[in-house]
N, C-alpha and C. Protein backbone atom coordinates (compact mmCIF):
# COMPACT_ATOMS: atom_id res chain seq x y z
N UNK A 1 -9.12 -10.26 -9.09
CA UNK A 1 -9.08 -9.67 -7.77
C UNK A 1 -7.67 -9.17 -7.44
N UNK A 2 -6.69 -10.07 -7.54
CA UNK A 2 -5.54 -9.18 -7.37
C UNK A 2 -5.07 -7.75 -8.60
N UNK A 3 -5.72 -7.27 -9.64
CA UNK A 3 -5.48 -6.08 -10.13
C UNK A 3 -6.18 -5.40 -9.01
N UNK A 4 -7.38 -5.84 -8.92
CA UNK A 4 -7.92 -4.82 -7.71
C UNK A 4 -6.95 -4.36 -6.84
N UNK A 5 -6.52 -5.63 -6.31
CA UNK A 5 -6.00 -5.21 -5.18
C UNK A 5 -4.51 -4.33 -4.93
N UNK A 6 -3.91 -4.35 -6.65
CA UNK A 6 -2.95 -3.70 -7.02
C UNK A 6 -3.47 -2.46 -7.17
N UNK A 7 -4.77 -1.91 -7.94
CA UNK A 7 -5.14 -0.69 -7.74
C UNK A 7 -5.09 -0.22 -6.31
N UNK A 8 -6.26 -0.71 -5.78
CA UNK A 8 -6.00 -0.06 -4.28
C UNK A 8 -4.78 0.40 -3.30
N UNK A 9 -3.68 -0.64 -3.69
CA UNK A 9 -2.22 -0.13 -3.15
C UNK A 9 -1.57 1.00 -4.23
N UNK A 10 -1.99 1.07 -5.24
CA UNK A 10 -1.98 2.59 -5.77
C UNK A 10 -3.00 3.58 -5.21
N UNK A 11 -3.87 3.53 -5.33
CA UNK A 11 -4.93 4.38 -4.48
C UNK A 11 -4.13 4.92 -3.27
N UNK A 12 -3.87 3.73 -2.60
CA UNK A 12 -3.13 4.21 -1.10
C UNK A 12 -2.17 4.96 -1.14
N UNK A 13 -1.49 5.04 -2.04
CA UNK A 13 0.02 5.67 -2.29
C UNK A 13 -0.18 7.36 -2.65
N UNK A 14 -1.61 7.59 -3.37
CA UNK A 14 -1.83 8.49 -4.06
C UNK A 14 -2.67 9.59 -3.02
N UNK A 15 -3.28 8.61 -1.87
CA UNK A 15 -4.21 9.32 -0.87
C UNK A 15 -2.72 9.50 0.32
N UNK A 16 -1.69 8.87 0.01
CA UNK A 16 -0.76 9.39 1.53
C UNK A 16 -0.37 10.10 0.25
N UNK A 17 0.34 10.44 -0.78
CA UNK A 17 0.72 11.72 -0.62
C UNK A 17 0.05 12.67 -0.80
N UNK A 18 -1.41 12.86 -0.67
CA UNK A 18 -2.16 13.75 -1.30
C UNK A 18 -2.51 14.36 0.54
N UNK A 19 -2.33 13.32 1.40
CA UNK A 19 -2.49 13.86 2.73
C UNK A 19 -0.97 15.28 3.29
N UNK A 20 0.09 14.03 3.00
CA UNK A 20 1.15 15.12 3.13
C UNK A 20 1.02 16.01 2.32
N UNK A 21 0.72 16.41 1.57
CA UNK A 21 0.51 17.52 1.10
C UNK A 21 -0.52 18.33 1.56
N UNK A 22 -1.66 18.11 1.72
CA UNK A 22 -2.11 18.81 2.85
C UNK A 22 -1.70 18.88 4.41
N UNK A 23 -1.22 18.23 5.23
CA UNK A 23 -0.38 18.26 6.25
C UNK A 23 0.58 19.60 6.00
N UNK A 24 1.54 19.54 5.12
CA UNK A 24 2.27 20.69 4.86
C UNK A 24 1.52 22.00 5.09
N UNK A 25 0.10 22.23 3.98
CA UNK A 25 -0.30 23.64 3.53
C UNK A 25 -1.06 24.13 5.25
N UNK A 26 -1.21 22.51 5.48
CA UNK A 26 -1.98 23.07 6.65
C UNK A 26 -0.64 23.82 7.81
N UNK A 27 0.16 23.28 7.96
CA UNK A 27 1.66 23.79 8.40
C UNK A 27 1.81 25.20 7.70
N UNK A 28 2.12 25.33 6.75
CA UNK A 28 2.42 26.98 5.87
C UNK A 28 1.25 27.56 6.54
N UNK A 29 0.00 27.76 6.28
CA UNK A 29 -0.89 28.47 6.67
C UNK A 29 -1.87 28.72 7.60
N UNK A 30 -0.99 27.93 8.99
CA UNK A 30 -1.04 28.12 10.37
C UNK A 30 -2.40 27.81 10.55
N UNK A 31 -2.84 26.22 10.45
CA UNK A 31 -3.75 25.42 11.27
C UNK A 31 -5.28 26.49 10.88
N UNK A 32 -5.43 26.42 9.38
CA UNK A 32 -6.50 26.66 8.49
C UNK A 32 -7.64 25.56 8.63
N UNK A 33 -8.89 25.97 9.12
CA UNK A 33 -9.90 25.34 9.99
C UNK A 33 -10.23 24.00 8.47
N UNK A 34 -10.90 24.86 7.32
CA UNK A 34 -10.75 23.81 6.09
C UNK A 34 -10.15 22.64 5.92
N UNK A 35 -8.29 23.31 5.88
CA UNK A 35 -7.60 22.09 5.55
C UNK A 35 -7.30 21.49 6.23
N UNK A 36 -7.99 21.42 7.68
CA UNK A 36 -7.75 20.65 8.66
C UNK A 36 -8.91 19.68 8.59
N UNK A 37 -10.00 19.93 8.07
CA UNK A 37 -10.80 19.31 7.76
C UNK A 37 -10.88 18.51 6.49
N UNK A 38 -9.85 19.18 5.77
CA UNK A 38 -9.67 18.13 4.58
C UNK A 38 -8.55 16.82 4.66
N UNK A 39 -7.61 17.25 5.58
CA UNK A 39 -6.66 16.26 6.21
C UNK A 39 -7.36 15.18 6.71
N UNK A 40 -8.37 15.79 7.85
CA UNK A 40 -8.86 14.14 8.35
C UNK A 40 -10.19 13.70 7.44
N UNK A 41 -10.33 14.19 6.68
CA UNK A 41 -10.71 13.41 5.50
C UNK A 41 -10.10 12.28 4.56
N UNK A 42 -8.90 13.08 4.23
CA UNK A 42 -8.22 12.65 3.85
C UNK A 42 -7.61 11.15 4.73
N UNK A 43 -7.50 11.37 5.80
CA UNK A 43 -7.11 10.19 6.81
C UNK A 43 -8.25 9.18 6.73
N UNK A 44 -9.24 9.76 6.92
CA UNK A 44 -10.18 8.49 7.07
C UNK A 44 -10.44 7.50 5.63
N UNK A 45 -10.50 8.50 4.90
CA UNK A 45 -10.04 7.81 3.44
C UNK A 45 -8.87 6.69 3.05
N UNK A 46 -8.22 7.48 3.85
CA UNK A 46 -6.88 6.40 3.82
C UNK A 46 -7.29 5.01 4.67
N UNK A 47 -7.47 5.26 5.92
CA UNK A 47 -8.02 4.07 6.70
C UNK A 47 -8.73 2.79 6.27
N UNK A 48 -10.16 3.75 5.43
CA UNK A 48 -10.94 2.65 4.85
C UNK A 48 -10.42 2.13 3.23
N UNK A 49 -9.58 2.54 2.63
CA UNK A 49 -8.71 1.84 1.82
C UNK A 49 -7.72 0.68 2.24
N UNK A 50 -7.25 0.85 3.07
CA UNK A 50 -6.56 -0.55 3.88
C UNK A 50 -7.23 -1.00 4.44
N UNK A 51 -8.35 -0.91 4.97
CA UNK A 51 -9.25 -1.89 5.75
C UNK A 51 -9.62 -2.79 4.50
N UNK A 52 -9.96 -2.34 3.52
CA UNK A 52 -10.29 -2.43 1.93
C UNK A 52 -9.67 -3.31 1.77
N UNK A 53 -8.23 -3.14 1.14
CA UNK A 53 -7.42 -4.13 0.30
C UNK A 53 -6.76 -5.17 1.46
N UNK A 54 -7.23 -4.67 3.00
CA UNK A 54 -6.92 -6.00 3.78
C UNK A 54 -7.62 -7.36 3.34
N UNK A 55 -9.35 -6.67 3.51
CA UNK A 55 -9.90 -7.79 3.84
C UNK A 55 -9.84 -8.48 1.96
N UNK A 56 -9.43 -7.55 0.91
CA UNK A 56 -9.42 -8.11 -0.22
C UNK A 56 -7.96 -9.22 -0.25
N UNK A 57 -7.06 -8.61 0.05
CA UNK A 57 -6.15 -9.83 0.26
C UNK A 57 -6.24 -10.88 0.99
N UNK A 58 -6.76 -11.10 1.79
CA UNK A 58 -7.24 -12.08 2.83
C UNK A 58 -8.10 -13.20 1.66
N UNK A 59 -9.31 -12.65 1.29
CA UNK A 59 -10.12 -12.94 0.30
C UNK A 59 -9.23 -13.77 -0.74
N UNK A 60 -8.73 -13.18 -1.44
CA UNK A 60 -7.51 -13.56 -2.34
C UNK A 60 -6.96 -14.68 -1.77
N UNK A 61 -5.92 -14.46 -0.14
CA UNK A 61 -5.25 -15.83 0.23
C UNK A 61 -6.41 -17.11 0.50
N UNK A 62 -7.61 -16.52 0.94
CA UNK A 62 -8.81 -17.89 1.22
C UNK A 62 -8.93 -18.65 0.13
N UNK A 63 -9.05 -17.66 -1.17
CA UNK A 63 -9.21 -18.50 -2.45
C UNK A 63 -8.23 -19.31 -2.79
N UNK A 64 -6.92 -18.94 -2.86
CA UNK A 64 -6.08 -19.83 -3.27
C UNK A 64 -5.68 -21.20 -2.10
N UNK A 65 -6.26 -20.80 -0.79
CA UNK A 65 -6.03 -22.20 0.13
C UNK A 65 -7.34 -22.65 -0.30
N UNK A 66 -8.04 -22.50 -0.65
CA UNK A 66 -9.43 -23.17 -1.09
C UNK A 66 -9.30 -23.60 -2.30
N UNK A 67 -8.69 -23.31 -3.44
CA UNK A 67 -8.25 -24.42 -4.55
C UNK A 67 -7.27 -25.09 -4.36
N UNK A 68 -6.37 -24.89 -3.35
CA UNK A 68 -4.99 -25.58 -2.93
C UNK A 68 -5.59 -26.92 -2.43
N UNK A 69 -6.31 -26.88 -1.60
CA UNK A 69 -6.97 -27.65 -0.37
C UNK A 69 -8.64 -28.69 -1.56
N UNK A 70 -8.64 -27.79 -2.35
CA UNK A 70 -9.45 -28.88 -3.49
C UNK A 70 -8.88 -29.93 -4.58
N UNK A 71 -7.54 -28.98 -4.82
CA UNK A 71 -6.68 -29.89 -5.82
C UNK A 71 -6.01 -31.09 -4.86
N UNK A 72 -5.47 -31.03 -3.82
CA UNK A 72 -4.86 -31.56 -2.92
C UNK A 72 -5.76 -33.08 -2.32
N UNK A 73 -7.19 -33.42 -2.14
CA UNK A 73 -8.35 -33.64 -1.84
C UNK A 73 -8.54 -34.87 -3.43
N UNK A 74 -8.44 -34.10 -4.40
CA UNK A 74 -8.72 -34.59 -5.22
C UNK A 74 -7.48 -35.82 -5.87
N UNK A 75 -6.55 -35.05 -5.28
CA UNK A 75 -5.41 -36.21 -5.70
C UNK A 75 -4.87 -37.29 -5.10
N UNK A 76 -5.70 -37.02 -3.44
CA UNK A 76 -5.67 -38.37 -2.49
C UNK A 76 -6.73 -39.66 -2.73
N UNK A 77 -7.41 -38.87 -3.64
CA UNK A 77 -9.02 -40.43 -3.17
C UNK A 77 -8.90 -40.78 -4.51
């Protein structure tokens, strides 16, 4: 799970600059109805990728307090 979650913070890196870059063309070619539509695509994409690797890191920290909290348990009784 954490490669995952290393992909996805590549993912993220690759969808913000793939936004600024559209941000720009949409700038050069004066608020083009398309790439304005591909921008907030692009945004919402981005959004649900961190909503993504939030709730996957979270996931990740539960697991490791959940073997922390089993090993810990096991070495009192």
């Amino acid at each position: 799970m954490k490669m995952l979650s290393k992909l996805l913070s590549v993912l993220i890196g690759i969808a913000t600059f793939a936004s600024g870059i559209t941000l720009f063309l949409e700038i050069a070619y004066f608020f083009d109805l398309k790439i304005l539509g591909m921008l907030f695509t692009e945004i919402c994409i981005i959004f649900s990728l961190i909503y993504t690797k939030r709730n996957l890191d979270f996931m990740i920290y539960q697991d490791e307090l959940w073997k922390e909290n089993k090993t810990r348990r096991s070495r009192n009784e």
